[in-house]
PDB file of N, CA and C in Angstrom:
ATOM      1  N   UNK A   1       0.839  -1.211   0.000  1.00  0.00           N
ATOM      2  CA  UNK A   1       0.000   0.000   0.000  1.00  0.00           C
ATOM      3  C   UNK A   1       0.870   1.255   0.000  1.00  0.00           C
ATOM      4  N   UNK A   2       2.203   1.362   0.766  1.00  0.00           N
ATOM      5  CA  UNK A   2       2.916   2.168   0.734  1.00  0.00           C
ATOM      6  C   UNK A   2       3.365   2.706  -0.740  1.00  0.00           C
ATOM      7  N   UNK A   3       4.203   1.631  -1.372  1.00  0.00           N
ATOM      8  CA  UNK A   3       4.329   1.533  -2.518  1.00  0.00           C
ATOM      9  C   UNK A   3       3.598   2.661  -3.762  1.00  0.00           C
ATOM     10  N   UNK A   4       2.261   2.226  -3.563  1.00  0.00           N
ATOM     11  CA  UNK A   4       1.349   2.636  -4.234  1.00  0.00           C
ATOM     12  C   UNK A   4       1.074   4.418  -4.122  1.00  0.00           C
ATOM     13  N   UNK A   5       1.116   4.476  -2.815  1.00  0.00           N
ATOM     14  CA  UNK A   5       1.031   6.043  -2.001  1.00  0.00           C
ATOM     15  C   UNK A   5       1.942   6.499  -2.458  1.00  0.00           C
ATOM     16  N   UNK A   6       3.640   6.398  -2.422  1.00  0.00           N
ATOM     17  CA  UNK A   6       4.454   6.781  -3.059  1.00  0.00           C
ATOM     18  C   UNK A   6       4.725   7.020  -4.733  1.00  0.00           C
ATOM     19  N   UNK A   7       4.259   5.997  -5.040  1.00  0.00           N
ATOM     20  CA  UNK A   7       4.309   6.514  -6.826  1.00  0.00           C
ATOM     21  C   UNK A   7       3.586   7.129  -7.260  1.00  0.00           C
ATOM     22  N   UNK A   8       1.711   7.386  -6.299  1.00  0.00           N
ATOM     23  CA  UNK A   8       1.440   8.308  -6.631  1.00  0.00           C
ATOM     24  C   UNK A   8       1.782   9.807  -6.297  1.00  0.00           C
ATOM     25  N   UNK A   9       2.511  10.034  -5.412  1.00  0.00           N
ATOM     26  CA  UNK A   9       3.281  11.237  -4.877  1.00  0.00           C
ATOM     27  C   UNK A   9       4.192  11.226  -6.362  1.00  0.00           C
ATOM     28  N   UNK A  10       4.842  10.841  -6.690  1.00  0.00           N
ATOM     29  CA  UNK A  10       5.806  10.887  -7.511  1.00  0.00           C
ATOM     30  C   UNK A  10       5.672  11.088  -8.522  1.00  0.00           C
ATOM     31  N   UNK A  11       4.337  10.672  -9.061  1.00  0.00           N
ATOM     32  CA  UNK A  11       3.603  10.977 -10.673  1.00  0.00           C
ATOM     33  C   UNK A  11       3.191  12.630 -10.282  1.00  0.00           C
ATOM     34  N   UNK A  12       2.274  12.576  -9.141  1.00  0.00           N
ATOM     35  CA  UNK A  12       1.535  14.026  -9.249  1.00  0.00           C
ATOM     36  C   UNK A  12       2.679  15.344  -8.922  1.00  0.00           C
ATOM     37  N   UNK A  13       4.068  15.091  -8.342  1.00  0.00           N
ATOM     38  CA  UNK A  13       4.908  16.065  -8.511  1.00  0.00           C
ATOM     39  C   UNK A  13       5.774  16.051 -10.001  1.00  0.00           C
ATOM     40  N   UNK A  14       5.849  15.046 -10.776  1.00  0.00           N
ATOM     41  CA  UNK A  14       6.010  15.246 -11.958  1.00  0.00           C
ATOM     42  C   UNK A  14       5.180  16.207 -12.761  1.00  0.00           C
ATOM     43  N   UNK A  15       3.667  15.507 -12.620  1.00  0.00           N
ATOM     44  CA  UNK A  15       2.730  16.030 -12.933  1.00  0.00           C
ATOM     45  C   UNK A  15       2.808  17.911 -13.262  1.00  0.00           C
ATOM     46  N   UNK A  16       3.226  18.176 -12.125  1.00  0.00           N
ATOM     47  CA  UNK A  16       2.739  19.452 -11.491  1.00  0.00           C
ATOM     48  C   UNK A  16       4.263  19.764 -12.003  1.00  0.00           C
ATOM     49  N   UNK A  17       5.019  19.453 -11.892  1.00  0.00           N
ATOM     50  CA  UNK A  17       6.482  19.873 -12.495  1.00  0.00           C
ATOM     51  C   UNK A  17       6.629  20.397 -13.582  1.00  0.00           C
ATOM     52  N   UNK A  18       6.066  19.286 -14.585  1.00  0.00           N
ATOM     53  CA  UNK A  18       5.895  19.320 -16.141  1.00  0.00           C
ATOM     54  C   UNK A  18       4.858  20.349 -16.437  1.00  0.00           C
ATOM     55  N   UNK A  19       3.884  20.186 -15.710  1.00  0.00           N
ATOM     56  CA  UNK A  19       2.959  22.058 -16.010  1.00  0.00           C
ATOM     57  C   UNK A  19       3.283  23.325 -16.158  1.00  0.00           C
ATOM     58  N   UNK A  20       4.502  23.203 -14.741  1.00  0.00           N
ATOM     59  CA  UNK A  20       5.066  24.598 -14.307  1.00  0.00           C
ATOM     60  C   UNK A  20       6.038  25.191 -15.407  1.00  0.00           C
ATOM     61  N   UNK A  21       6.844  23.718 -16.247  1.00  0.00           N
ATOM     62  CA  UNK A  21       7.324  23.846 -16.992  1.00  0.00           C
ATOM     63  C   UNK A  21       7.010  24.732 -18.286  1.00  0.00           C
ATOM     64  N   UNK A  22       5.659  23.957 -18.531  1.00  0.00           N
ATOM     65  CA  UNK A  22       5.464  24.527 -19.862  1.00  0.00           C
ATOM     66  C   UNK A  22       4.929  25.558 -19.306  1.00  0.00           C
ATOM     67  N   UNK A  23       4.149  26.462 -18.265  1.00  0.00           N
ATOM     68  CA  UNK A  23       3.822  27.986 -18.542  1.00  0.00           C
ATOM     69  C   UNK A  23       4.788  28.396 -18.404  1.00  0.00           C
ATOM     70  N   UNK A  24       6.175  28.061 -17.675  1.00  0.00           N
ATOM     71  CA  UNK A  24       7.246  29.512 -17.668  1.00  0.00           C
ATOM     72  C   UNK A  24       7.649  29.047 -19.065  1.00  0.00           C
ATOM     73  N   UNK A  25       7.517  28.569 -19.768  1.00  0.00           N
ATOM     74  CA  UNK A  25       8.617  28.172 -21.203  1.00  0.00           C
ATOM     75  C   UNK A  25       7.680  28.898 -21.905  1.00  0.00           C
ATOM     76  N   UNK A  26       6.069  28.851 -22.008  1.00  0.00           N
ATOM     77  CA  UNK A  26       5.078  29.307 -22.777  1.00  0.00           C
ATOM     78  C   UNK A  26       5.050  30.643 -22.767  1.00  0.00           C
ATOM     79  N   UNK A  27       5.404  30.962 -21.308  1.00  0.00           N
ATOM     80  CA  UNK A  27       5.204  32.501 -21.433  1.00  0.00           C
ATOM     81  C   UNK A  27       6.479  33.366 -21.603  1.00  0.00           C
ATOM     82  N   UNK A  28       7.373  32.492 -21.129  1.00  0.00           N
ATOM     83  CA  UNK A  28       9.237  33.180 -21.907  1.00  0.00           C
ATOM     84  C   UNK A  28       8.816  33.343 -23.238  1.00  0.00           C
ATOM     85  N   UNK A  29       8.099  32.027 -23.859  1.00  0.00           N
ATOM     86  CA  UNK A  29       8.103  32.741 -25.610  1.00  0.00           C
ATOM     87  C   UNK A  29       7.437  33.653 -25.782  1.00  0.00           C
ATOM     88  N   UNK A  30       6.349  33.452 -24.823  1.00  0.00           N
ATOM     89  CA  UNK A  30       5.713  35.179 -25.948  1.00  0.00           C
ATOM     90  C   UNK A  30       6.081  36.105 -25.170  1.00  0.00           C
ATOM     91  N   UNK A  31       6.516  36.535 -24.054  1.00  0.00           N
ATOM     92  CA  UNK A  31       7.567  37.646 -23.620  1.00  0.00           C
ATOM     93  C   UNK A  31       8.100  37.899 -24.932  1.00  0.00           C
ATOM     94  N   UNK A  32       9.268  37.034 -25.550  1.00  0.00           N
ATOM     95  CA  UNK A  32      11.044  37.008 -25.643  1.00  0.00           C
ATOM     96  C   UNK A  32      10.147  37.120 -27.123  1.00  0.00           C
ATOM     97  N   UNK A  33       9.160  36.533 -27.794  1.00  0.00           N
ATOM     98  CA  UNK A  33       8.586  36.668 -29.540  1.00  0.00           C
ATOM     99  C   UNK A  33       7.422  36.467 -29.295  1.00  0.00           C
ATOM    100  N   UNK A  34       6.818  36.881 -29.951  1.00  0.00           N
ATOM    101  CA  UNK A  34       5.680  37.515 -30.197  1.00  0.00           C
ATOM    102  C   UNK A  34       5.084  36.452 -31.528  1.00  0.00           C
ATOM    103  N   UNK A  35       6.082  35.976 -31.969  1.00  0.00           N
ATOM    104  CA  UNK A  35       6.203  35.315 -33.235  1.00  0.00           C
ATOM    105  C   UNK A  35       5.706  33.888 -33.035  1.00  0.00           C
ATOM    106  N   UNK A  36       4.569  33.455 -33.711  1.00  0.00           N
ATOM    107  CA  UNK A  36       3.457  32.610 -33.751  1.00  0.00           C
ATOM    108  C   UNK A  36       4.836  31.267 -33.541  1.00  0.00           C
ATOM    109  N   UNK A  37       4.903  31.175 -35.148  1.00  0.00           N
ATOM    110  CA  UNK A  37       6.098  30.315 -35.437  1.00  0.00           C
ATOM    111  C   UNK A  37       7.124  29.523 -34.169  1.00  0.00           C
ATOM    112  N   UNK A  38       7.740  30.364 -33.559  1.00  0.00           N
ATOM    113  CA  UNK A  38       8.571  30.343 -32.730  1.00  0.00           C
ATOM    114  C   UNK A  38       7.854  29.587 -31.476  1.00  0.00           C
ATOM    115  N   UNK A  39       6.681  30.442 -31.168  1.00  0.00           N
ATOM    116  CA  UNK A  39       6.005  30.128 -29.553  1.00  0.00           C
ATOM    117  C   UNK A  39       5.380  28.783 -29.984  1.00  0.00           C
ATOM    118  N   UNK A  40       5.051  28.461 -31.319  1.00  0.00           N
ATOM    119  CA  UNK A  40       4.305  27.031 -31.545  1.00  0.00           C
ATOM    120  C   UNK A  40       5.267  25.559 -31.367  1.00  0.00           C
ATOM    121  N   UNK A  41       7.172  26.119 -32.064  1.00  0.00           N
ATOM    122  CA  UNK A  41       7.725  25.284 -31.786  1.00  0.00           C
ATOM    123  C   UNK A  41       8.418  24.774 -30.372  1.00  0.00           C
ATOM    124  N   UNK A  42       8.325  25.651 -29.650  1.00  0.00           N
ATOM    125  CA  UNK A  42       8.817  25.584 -28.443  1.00  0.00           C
ATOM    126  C   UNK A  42       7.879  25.039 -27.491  1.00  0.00           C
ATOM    127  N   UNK A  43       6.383  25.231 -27.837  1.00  0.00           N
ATOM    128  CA  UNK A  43       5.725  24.224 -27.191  1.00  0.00           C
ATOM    129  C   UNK A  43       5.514  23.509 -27.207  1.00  0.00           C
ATOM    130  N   UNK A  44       5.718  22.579 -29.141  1.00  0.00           N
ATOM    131  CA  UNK A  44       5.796  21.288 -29.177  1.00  0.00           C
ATOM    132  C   UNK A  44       7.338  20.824 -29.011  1.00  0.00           C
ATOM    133  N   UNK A  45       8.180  21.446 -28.565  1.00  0.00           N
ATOM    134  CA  UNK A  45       9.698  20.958 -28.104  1.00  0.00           C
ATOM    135  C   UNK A  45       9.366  20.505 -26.640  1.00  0.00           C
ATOM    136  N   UNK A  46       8.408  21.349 -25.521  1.00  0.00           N
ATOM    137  CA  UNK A  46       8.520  21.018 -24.601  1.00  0.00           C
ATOM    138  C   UNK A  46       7.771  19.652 -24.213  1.00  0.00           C
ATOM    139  N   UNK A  47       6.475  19.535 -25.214  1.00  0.00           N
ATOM    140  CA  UNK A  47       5.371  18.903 -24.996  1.00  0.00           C
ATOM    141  C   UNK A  47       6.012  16.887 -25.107  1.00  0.00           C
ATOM    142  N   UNK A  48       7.085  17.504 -26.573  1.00  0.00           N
ATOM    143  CA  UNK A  48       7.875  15.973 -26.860  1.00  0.00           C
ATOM    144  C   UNK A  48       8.715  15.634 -25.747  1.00  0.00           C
ATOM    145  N   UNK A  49       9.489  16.874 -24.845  1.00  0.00           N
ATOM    146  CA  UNK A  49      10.577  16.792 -23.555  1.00  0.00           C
ATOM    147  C   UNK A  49       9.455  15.909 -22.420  1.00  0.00           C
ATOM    148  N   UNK A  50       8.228  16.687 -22.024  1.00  0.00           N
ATOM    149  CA  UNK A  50       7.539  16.197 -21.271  1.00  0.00           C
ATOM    150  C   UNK A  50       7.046  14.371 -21.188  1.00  0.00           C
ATOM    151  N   UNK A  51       6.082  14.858 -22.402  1.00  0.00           N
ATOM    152  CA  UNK A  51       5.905  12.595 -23.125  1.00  0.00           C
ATOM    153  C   UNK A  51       7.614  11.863 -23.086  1.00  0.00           C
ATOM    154  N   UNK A  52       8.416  12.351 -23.496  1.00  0.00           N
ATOM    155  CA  UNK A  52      10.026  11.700 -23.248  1.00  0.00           C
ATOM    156  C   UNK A  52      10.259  11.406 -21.680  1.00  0.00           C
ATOM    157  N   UNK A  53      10.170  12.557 -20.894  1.00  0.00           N
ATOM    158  CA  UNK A  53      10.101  11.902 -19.362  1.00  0.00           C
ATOM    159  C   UNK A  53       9.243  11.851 -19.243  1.00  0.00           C
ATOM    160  N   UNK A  54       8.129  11.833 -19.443  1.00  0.00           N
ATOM    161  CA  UNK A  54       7.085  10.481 -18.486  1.00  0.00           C
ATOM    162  C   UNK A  54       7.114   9.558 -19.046  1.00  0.00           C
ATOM    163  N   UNK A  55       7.238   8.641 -20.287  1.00  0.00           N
ATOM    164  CA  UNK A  55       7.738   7.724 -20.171  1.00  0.00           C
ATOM    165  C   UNK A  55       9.212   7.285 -19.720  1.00  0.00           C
ATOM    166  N   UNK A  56      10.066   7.768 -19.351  1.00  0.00           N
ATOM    167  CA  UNK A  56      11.633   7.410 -18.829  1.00  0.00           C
ATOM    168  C   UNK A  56      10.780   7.087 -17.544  1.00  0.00           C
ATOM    169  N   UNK A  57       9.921   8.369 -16.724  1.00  0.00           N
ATOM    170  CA  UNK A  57      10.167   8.275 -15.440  1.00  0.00           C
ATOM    171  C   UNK A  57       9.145   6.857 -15.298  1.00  0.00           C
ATOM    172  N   UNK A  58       8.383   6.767 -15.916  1.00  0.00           N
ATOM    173  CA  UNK A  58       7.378   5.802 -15.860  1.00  0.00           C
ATOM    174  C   UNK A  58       7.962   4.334 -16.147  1.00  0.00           C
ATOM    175  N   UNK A  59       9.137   4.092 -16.504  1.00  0.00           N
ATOM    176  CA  UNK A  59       9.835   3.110 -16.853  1.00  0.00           C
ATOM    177  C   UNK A  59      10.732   2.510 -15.218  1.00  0.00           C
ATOM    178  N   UNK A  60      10.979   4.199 -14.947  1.00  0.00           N
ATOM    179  CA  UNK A  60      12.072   3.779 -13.677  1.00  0.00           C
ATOM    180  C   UNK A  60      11.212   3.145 -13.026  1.00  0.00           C
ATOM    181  N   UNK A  61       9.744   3.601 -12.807  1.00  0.00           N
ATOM    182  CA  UNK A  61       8.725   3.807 -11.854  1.00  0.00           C
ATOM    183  C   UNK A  61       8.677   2.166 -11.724  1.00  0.00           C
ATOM    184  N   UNK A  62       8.327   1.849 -12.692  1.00  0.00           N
ATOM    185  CA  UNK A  62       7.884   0.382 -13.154  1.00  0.00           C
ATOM    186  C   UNK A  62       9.017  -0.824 -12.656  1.00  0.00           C
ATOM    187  N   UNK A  63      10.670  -0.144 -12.919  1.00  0.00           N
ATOM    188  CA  UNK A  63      11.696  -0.903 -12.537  1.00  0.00           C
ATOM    189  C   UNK A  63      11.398  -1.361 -11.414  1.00  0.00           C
ATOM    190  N   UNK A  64      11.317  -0.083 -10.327  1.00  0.00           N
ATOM    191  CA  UNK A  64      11.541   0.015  -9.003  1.00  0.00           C
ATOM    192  C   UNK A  64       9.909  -0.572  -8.705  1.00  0.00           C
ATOM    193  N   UNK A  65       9.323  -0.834  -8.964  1.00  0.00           N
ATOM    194  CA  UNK A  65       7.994  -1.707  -8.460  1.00  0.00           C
ATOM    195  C   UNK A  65       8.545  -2.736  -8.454  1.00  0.00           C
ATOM    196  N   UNK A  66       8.855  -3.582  -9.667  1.00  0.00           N
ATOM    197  CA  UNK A  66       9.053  -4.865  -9.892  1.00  0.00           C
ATOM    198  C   UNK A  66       9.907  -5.442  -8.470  1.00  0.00           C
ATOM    199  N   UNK A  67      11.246  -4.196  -8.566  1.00  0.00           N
ATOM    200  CA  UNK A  67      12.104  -4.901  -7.708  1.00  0.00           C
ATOM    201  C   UNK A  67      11.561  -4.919  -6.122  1.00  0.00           C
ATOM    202  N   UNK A  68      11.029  -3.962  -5.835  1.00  0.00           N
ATOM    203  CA  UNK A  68      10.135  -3.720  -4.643  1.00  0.00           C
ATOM    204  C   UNK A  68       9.181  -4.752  -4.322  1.00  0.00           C
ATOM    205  N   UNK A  69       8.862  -5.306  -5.683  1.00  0.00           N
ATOM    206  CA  UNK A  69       7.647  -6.721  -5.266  1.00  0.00           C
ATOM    207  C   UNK A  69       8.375  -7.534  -4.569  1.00  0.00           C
ATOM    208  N   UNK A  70       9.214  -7.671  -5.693  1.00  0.00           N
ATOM    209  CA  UNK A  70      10.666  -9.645  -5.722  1.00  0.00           C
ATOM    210  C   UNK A  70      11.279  -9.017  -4.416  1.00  0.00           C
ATOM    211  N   UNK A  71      11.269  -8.459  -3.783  1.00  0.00           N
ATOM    212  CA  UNK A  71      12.319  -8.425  -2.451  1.00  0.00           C
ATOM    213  C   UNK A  71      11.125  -8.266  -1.437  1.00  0.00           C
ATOM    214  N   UNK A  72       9.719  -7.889  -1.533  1.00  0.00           N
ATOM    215  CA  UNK A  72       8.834  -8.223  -0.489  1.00  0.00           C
ATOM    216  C   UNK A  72       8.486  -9.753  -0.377  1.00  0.00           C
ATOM    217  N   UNK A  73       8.374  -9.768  -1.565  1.00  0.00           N
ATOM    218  CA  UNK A  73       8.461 -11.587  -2.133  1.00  0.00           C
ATOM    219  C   UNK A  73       8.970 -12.284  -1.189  1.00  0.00           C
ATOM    220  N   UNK A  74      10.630 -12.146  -1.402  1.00  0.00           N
ATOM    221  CA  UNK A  74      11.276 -12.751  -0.830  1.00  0.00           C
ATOM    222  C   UNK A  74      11.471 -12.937   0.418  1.00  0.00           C
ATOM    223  N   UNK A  75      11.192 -11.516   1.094  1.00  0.00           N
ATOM    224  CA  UNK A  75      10.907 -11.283   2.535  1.00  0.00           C
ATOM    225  C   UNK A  75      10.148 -12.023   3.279  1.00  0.00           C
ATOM    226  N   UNK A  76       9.162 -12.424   2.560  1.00  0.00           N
ATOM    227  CA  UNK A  76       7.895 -12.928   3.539  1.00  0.00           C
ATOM    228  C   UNK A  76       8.006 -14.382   3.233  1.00  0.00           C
ATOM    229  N   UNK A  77       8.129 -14.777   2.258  1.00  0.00           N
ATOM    230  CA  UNK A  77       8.442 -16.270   1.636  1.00  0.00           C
ATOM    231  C   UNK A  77       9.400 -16.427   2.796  1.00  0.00           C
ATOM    232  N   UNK A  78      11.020 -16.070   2.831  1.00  0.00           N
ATOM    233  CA  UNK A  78      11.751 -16.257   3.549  1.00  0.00           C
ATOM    234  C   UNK A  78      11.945 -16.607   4.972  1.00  0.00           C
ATOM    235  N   UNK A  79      10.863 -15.804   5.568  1.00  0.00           N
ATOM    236  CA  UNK A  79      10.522 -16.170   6.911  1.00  0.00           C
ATOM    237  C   UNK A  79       9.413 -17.483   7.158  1.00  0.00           C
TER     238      UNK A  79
END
């Protein structure tokens, strides 16, 4: 159950990470240009950065479950 509590802590500060991200990046562009062009690519630069780590982080996420099972596994089997 812990487990579970924790990765969701860990998704929803990503979550909230990756948001914060794109308004200061969204709004640096149209500060810094004004220019459609520019502010469109930089949000699909961030949007591909974002989907790139959440799946990485979602991969670690997944590692560290597995191994977290096989060593509770083993824990309780063991005794």
């Amino acid at each position: 159950m812990k487990v579970l509590i924790v990765e969701l802590v860990v998704v929803v500060v990503v979550i909230v990470v990756a948001a914060a991200v794109v308004v200061v990046v969204v709004a640096a562009a149209i500060v810094v240009a004004v220019d459609v062009e520019v502010v469109l690519k930089v949000v699909a630069g961030v949007v591909v950065y974002i989907v790139i780590n959440a799946i990485i982080i979602n991969i670690i996420i997944m590692i560290v479950t597995a191994i977290t099972i096989k060593v509770y596994a083993l824990l309780t089997t063991g005794e």
